[in-house]
PDB file of N, CA and C in Angstrom:
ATOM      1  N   UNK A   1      -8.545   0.669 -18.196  1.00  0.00           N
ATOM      2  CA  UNK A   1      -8.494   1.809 -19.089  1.00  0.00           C
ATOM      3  C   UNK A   1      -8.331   3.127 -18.330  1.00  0.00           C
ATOM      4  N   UNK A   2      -8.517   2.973 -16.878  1.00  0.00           N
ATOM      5  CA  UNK A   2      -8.105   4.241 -16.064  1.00  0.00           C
ATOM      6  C   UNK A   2      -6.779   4.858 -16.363  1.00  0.00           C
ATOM      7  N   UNK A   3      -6.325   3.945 -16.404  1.00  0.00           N
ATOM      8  CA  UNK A   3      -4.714   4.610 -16.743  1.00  0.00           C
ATOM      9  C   UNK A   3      -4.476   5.422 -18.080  1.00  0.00           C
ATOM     10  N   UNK A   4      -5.540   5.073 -19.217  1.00  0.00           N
ATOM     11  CA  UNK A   4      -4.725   5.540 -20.310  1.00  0.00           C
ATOM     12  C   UNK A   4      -5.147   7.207 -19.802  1.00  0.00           C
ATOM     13  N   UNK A   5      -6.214   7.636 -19.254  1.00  0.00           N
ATOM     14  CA  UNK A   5      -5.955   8.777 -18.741  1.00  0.00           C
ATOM     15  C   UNK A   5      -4.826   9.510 -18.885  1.00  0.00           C
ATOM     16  N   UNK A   6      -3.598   9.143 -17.937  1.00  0.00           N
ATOM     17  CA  UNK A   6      -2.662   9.697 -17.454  1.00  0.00           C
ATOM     18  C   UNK A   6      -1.417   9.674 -18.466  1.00  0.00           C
ATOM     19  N   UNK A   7      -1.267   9.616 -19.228  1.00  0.00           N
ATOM     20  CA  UNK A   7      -0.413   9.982 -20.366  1.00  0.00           C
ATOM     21  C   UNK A   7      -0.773  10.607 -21.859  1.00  0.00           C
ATOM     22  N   UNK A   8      -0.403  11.898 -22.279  1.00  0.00           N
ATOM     23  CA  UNK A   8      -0.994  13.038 -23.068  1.00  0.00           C
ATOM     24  C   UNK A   8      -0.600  12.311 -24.008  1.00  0.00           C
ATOM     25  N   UNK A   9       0.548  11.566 -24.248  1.00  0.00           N
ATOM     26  CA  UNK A   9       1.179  11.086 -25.210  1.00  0.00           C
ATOM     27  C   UNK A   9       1.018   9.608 -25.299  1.00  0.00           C
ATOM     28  N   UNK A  10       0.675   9.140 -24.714  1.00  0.00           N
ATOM     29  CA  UNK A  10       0.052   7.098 -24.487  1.00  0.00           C
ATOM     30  C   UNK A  10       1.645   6.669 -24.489  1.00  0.00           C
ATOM     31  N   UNK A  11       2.473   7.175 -23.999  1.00  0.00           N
ATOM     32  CA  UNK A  11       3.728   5.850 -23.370  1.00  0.00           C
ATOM     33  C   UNK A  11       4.190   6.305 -21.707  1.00  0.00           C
ATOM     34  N   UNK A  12       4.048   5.032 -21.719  1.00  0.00           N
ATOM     35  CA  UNK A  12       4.016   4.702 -20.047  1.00  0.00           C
ATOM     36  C   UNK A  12       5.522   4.032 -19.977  1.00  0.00           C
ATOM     37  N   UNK A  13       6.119   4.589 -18.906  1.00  0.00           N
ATOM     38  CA  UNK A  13       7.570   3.773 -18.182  1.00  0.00           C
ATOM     39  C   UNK A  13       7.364   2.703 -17.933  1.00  0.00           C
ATOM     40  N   UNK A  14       7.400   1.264 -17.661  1.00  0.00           N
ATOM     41  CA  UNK A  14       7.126   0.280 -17.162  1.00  0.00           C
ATOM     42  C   UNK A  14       8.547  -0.074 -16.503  1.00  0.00           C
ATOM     43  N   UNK A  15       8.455  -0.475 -15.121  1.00  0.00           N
ATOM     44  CA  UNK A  15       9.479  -1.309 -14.691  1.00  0.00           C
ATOM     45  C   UNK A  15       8.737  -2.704 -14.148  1.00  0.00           C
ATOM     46  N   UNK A  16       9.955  -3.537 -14.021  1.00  0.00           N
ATOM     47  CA  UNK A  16       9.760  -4.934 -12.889  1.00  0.00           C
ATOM     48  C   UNK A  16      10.415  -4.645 -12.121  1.00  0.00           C
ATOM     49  N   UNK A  17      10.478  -5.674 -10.772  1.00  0.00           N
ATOM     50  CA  UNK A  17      10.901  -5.796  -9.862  1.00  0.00           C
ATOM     51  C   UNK A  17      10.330  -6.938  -9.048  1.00  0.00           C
ATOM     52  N   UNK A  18      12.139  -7.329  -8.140  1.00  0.00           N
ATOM     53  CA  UNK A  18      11.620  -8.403  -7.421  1.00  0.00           C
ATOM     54  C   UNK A  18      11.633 -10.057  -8.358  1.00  0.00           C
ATOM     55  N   UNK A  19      12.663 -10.320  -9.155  1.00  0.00           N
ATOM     56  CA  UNK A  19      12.931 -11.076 -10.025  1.00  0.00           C
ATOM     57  C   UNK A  19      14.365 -11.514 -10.840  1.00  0.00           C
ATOM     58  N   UNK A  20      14.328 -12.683 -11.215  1.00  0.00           N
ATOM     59  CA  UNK A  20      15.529 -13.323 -11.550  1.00  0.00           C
ATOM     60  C   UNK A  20      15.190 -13.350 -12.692  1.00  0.00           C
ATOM     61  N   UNK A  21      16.601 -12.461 -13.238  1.00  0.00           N
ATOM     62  CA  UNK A  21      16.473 -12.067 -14.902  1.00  0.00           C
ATOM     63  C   UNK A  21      17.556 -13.364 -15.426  1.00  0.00           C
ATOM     64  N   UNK A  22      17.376 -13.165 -16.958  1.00  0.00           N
ATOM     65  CA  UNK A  22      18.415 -14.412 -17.370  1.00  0.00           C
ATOM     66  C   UNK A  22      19.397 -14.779 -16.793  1.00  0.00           C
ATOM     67  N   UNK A  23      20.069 -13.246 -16.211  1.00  0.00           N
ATOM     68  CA  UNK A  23      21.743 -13.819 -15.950  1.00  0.00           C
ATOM     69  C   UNK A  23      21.666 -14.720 -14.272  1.00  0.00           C
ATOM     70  N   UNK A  24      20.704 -14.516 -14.011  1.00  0.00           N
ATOM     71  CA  UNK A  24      20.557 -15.388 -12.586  1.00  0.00           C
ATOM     72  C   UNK A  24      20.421 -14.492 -11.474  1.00  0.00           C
ATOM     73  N   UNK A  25      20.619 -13.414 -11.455  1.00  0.00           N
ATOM     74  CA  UNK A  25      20.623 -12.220 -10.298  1.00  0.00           C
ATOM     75  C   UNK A  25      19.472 -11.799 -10.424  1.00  0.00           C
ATOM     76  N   UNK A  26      19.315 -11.523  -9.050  1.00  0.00           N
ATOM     77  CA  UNK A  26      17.691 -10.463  -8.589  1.00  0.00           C
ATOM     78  C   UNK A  26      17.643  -9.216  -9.296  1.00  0.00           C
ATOM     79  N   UNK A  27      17.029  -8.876  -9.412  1.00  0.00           N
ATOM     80  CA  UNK A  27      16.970  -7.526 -10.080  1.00  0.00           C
ATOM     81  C   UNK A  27      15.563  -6.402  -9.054  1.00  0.00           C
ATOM     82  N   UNK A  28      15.742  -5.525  -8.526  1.00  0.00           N
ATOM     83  CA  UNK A  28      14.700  -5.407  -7.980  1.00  0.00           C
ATOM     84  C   UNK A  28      13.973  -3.836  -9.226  1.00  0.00           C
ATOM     85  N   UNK A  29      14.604  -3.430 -10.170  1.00  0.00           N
ATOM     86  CA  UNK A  29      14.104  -2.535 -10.781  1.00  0.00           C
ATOM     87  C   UNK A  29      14.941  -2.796 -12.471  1.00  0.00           C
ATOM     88  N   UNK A  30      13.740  -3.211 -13.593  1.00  0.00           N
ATOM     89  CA  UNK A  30      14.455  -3.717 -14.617  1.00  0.00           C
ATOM     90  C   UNK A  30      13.469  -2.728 -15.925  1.00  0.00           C
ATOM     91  N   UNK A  31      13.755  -2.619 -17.166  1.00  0.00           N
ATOM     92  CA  UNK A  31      12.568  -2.282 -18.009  1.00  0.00           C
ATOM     93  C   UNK A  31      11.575  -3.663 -18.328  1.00  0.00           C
ATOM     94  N   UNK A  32      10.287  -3.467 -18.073  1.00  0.00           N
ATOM     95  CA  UNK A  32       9.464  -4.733 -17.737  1.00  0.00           C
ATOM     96  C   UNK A  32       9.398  -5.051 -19.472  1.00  0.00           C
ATOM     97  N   UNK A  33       9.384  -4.327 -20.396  1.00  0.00           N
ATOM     98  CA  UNK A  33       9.919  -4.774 -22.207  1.00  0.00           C
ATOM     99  C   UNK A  33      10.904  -5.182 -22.590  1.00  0.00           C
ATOM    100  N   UNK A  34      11.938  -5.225 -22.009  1.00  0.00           N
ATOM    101  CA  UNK A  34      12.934  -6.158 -21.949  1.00  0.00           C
ATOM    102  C   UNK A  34      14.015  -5.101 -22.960  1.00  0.00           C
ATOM    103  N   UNK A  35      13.928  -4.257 -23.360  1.00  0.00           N
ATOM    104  CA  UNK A  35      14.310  -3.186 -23.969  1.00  0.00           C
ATOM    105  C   UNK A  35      15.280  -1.810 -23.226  1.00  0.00           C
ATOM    106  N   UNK A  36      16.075  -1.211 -24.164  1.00  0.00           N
ATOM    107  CA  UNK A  36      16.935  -0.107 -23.030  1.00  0.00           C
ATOM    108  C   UNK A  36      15.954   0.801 -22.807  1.00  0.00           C
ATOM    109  N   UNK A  37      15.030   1.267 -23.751  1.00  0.00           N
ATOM    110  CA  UNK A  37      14.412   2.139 -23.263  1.00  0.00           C
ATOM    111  C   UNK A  37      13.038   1.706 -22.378  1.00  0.00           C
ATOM    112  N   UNK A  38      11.962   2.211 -21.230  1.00  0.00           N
ATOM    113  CA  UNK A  38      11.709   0.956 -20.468  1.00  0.00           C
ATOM    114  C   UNK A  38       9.748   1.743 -21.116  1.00  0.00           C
ATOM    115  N   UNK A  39       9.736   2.969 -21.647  1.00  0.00           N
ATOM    116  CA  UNK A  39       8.425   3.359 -22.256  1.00  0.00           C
ATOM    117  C   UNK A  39       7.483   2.089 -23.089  1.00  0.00           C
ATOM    118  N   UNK A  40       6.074   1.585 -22.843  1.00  0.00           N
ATOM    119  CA  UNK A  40       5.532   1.534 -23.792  1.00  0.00           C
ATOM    120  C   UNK A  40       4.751   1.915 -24.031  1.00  0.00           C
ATOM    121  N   UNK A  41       3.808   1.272 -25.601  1.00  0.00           N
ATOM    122  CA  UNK A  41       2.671   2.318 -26.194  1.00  0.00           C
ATOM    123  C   UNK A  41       1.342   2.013 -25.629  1.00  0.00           C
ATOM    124  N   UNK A  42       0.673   2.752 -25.192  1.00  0.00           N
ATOM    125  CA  UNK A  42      -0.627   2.418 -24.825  1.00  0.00           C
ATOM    126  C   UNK A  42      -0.925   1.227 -23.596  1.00  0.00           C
ATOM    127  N   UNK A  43      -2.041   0.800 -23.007  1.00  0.00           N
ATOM    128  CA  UNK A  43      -2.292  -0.044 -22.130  1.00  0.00           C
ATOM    129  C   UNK A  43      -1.832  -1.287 -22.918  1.00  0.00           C
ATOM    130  N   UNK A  44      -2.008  -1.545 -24.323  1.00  0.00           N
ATOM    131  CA  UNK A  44      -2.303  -2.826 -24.600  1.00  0.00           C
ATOM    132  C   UNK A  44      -0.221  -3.065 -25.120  1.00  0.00           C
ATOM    133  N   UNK A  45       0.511  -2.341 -24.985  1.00  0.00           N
ATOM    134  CA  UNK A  45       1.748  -1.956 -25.019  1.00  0.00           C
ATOM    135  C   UNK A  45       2.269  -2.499 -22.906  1.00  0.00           C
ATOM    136  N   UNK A  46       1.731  -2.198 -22.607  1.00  0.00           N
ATOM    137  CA  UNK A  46       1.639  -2.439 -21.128  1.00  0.00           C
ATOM    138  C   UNK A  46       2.257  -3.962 -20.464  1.00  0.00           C
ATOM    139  N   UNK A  47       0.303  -3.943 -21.189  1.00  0.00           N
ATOM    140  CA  UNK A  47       0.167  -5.675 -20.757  1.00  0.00           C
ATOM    141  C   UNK A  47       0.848  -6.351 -21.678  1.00  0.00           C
ATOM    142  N   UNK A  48       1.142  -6.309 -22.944  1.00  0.00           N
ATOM    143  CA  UNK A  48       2.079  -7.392 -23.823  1.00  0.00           C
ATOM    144  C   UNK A  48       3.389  -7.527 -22.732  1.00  0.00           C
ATOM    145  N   UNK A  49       3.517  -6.092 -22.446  1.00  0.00           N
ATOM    146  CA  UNK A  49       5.527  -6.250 -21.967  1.00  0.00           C
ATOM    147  C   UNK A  49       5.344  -6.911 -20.401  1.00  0.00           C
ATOM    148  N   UNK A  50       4.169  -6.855 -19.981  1.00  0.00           N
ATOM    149  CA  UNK A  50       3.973  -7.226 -18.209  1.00  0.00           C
ATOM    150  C   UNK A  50       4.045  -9.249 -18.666  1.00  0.00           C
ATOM    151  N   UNK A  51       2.846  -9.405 -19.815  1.00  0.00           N
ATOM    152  CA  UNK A  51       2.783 -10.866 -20.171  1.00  0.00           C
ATOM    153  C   UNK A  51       4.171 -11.547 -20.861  1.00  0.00           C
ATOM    154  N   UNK A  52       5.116 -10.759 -21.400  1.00  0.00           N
ATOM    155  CA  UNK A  52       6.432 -11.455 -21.695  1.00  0.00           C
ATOM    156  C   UNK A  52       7.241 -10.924 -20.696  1.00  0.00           C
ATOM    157  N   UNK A  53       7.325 -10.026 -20.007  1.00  0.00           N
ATOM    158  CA  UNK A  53       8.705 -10.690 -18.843  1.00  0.00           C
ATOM    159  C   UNK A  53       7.795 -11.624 -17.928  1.00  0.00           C
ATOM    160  N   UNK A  54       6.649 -11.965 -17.763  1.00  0.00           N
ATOM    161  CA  UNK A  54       5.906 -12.772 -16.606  1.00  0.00           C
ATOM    162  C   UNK A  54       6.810 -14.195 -17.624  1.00  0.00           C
ATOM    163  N   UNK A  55       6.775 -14.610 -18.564  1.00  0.00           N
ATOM    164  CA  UNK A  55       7.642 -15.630 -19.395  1.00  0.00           C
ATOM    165  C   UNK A  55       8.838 -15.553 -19.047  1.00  0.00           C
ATOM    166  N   UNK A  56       9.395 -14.391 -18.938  1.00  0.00           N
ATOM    167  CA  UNK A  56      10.976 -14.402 -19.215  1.00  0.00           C
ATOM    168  C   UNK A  56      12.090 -14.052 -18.054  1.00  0.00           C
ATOM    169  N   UNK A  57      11.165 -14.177 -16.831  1.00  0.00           N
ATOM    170  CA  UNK A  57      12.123 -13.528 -15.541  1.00  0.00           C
ATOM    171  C   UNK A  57      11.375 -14.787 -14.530  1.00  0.00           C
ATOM    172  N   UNK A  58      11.799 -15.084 -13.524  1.00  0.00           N
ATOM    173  CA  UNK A  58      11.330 -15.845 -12.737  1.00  0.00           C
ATOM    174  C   UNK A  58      11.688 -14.916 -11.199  1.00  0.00           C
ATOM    175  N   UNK A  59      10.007 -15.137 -10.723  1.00  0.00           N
ATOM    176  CA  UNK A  59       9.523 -14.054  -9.363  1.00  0.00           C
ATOM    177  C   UNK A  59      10.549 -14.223  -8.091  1.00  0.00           C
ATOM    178  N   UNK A  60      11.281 -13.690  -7.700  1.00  0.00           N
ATOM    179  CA  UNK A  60      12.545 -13.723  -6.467  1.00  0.00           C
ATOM    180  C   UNK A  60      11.950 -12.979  -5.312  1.00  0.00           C
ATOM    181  N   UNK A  61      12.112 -13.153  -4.296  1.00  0.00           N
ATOM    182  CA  UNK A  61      12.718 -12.001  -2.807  1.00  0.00           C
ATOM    183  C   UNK A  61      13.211 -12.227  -2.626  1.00  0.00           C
ATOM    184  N   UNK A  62      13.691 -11.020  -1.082  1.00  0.00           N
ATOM    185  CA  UNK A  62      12.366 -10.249  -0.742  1.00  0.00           C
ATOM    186  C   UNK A  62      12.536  -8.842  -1.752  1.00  0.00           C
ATOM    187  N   UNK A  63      10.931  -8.689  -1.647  1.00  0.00           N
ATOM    188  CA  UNK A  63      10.812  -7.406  -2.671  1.00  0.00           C
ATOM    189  C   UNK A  63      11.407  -6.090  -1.876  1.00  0.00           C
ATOM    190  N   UNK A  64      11.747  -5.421  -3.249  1.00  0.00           N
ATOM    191  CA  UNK A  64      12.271  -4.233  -2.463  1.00  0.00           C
ATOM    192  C   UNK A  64      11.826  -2.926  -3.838  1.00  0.00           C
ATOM    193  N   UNK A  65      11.271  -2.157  -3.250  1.00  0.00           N
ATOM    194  CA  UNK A  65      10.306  -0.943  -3.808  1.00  0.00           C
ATOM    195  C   UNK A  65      11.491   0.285  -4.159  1.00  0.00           C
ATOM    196  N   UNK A  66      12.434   0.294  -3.355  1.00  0.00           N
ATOM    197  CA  UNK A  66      12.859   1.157  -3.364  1.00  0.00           C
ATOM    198  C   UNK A  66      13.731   1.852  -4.744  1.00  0.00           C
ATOM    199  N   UNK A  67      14.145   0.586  -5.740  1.00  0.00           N
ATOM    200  CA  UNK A  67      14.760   0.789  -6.541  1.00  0.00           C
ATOM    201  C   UNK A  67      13.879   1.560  -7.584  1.00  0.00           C
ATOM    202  N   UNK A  68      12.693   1.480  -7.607  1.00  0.00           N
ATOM    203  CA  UNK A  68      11.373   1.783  -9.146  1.00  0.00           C
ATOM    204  C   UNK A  68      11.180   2.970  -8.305  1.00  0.00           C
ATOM    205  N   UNK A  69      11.109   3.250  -6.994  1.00  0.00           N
ATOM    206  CA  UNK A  69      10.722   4.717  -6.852  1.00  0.00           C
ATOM    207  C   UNK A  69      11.793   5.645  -6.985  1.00  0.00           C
ATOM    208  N   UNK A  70      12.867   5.276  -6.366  1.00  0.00           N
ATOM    209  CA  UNK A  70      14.279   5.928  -7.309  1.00  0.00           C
ATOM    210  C   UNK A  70      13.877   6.130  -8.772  1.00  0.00           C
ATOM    211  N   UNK A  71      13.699   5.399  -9.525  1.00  0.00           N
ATOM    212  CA  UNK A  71      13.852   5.493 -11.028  1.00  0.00           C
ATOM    213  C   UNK A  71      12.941   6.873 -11.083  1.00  0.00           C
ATOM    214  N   UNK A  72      11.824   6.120 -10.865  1.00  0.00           N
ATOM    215  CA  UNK A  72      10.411   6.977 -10.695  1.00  0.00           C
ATOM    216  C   UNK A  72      10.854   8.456 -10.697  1.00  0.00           C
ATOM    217  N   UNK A  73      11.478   8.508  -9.495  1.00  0.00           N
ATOM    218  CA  UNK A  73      11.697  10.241  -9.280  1.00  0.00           C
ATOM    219  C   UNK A  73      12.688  10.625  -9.852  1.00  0.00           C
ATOM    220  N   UNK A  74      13.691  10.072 -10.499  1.00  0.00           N
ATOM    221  CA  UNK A  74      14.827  10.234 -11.582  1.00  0.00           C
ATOM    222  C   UNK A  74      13.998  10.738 -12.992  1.00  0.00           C
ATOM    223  N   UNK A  75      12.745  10.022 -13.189  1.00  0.00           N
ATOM    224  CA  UNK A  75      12.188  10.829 -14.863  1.00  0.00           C
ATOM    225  C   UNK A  75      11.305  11.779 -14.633  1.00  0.00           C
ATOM    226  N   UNK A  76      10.676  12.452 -13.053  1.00  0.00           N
ATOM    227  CA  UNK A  76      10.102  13.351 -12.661  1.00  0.00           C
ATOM    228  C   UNK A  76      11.216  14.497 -12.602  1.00  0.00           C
ATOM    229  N   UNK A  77      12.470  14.078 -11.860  1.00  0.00           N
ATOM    230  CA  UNK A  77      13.193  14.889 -11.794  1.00  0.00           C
ATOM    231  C   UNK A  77      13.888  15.814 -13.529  1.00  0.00           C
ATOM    232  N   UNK A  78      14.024  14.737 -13.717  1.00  0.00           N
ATOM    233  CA  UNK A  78      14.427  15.159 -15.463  1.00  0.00           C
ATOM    234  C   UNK A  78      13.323  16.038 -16.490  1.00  0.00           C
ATOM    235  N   UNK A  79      12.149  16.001 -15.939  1.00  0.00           N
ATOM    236  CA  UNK A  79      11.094  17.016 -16.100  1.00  0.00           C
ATOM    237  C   UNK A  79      11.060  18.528 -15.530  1.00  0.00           C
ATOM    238  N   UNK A  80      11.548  18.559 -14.547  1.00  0.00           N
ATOM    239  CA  UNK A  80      11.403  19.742 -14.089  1.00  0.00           C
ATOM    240  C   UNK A  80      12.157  21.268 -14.783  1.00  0.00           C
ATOM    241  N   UNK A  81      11.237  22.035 -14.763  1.00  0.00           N
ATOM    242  CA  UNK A  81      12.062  23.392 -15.387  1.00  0.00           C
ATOM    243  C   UNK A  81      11.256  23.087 -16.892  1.00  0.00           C
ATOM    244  N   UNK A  82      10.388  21.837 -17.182  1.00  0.00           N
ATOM    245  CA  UNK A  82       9.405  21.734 -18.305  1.00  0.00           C
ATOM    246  C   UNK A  82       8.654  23.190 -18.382  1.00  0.00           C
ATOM    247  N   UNK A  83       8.336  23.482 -20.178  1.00  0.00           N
ATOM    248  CA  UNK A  83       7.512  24.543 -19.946  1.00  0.00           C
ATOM    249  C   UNK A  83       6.012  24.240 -19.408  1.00  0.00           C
ATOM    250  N   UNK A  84       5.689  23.034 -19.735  1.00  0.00           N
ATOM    251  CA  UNK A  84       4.783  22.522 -18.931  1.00  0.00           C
ATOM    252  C   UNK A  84       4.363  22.139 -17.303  1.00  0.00           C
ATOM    253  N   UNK A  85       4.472  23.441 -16.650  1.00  0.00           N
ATOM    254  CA  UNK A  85       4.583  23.464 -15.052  1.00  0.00           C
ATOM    255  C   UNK A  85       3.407  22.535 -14.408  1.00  0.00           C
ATOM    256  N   UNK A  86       2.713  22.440 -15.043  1.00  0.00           N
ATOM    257  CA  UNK A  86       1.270  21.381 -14.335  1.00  0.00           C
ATOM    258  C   UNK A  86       1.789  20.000 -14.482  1.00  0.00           C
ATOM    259  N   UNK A  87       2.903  19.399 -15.254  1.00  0.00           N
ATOM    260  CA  UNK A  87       3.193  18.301 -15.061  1.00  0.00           C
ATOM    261  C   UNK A  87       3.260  17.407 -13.942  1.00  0.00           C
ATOM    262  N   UNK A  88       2.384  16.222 -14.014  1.00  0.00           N
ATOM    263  CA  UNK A  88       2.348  15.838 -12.504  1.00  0.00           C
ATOM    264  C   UNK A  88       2.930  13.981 -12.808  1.00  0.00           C
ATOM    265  N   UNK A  89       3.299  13.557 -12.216  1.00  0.00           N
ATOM    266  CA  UNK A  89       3.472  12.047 -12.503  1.00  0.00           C
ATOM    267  C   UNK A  89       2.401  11.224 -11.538  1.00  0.00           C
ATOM    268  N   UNK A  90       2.214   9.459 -11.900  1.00  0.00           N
ATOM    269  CA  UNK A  90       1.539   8.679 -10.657  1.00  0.00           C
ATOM    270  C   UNK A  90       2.563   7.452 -10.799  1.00  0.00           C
ATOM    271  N   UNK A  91       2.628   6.848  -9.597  1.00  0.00           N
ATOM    272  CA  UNK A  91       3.449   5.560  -9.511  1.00  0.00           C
ATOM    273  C   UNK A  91       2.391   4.842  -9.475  1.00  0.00           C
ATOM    274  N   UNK A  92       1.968   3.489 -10.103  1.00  0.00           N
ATOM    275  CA  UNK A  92       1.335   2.547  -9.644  1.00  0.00           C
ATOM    276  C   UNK A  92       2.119   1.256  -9.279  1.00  0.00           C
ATOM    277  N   UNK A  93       2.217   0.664  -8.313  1.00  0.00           N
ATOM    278  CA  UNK A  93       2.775  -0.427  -8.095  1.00  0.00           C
ATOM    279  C   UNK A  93       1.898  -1.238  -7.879  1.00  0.00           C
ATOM    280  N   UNK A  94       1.619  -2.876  -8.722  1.00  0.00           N
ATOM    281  CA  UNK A  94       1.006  -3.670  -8.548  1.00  0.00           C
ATOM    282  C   UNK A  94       1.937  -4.689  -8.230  1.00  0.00           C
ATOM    283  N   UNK A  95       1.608  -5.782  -7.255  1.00  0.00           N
ATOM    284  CA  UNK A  95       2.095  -6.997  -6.808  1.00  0.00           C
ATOM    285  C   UNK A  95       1.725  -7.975  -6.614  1.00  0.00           C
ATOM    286  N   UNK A  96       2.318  -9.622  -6.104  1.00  0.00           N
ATOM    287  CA  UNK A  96       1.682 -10.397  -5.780  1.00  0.00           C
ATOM    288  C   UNK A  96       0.969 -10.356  -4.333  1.00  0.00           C
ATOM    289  N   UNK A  97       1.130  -9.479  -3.748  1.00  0.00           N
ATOM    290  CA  UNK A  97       1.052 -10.116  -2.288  1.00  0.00           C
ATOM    291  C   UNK A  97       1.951 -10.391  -1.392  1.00  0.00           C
ATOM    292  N   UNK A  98       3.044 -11.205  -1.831  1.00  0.00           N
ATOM    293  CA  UNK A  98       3.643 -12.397  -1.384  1.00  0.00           C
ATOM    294  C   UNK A  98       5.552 -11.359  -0.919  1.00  0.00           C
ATOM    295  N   UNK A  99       5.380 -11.075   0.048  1.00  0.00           N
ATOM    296  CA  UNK A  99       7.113 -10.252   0.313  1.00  0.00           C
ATOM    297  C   UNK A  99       8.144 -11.182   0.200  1.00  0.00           C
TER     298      UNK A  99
END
């Protein structure tokens, strides 16, 4: 519940990474809802979309970070010049472990 903290509005970006989506290719940065837009609602919006692509993608390497922090700073960047100047973002990246 730490997280719901960090959003004024309760939708969170979610990506995956590091996984073989239907078409058979790695994907190292995907929307983890399986959806164009990659926002969901609340924590429990979160974990539904984390528990159906964990169903619907099968885990690949080697991982590579670099693509979700790109994104990452692509919807920070698209913020800026907000009248809201205190806007701050957090990345959390959770993983298996396993590179």
């Amino acid at each position: 519940q730490i997280l719901a903290n960090y959003s004024a509005d309760g939708w969170y970006p979610c990506f995956g990474f590091g996984a073989k989506l239907q078409d058979n290719k790695t994907s190292h940065c995907f929307n983890l809802n399986g959806l164009p837009n990659p926002n969901c609602l609340g924590i429990n919006g979160v974990l539904s979309a984390y528990y159906q692509a964990v169903r619907a993608v099968k885990l690949s390497s080697p991982t590579n970070f670099e693509p979700v922090i790109r994104e990452t700073m692509n919807i920070a960047k698209a913020c800026e010049g907000s009248p809201d100047n205190r806007q701050y973002f957090c990345l959390l990246i959770l993983t298996n472990g396993l590179s």
